[in-house]
Protein backbone atom coordinates (compact mmCIF):
# COMPACT_ATOMS: atom_id res chain seq x y z
CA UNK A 1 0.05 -135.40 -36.23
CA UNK A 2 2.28 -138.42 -35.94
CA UNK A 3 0.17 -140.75 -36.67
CA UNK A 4 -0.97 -139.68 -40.91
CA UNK A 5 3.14 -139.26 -41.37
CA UNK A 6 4.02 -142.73 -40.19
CA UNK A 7 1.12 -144.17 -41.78
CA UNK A 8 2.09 -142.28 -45.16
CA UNK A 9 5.52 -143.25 -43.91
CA UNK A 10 4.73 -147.23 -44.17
CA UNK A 11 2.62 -147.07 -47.32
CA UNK A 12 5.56 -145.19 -48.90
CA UNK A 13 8.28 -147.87 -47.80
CA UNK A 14 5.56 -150.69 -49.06
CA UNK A 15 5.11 -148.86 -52.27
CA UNK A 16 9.12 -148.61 -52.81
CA UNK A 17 8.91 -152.29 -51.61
CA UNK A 18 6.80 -153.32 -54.65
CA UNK A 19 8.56 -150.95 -57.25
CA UNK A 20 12.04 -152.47 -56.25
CA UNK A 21 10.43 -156.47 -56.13
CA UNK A 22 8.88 -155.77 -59.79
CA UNK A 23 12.15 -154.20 -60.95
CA UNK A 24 13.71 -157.51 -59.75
CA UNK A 25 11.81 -159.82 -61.21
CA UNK A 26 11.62 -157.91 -64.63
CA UNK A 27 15.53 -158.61 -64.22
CA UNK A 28 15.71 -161.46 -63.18
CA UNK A 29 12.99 -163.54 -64.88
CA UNK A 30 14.50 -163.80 -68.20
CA UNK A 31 17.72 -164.71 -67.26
CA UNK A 32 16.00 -167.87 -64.83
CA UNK A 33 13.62 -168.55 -68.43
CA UNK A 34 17.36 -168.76 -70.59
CA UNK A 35 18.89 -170.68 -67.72
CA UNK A 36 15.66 -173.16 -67.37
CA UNK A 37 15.62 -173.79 -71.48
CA UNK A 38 19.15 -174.13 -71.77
CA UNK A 39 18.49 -177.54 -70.44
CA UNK A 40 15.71 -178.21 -73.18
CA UNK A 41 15.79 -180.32 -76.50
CA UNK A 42 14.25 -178.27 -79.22
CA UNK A 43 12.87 -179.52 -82.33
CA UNK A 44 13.35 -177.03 -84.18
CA UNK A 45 14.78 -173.29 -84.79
CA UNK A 46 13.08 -172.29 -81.65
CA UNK A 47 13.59 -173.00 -78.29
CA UNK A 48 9.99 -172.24 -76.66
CA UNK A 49 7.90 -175.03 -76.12
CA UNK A 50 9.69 -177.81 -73.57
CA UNK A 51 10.24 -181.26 -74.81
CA UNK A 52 12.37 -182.70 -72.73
CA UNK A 53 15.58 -182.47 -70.34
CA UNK A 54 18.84 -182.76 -71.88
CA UNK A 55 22.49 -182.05 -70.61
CA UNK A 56 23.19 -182.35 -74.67
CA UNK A 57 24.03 -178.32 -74.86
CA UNK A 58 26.33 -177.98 -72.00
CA UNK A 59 28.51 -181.27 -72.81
CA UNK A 60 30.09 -179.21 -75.80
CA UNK A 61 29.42 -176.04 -75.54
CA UNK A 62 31.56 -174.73 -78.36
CA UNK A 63 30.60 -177.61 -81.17
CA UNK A 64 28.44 -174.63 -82.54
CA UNK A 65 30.67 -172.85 -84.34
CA UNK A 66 27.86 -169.60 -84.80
CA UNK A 67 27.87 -169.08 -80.84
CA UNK A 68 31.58 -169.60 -80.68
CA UNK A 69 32.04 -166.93 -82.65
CA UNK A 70 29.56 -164.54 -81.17
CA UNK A 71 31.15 -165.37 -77.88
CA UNK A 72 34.48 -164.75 -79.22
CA UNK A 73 33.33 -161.10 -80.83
CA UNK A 74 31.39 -160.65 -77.54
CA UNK A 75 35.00 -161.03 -75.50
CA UNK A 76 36.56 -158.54 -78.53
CA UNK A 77 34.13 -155.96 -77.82
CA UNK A 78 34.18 -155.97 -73.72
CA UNK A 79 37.67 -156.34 -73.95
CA UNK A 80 38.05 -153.22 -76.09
CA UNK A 81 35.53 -151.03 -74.47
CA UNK A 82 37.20 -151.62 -71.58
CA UNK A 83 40.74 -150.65 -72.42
């Protein structure tokens, strides 16, 4: 009787394996794809299509004064909720 429990056992753990691995990378994956195009050039209003590699956005990263200010409201907000 051993033997159909640790087999059920083992699929069990590999199933739990492959929930927790796909719960990772659905995670994970956007934040690499945000990190990866940070480094891009767009062309335009949207950043999908890679043109080429450019340190451009991280030499200044508050010159934009739209995401210094969601930053800024962003630090407001955690700042209060956590108070």
């Amino acid at each position: 009787m051993s033997a159909p429990t640790s087999s059920r056992g083992a699929a069990a753990r590999w199933g739990l394996n492959l929930y927790a691995a796909i719960g990772l990378l659905y995670l994970f994956v956007p934040i690499a794809w945000i990190v990866l195009f940070s480094f891009n050039e767009p062309k335009g209003r949207y950043n999908i299509v890679w043109q080429r590699f450019t340190l451009e956005n991280w030499s200044d990263p508050f010159s934009n004064a739209a995401l210094t200010n969601a930053f800024s409201q962003s630090l407001k907000i955690a700042a209060i909720s956590t108070a």
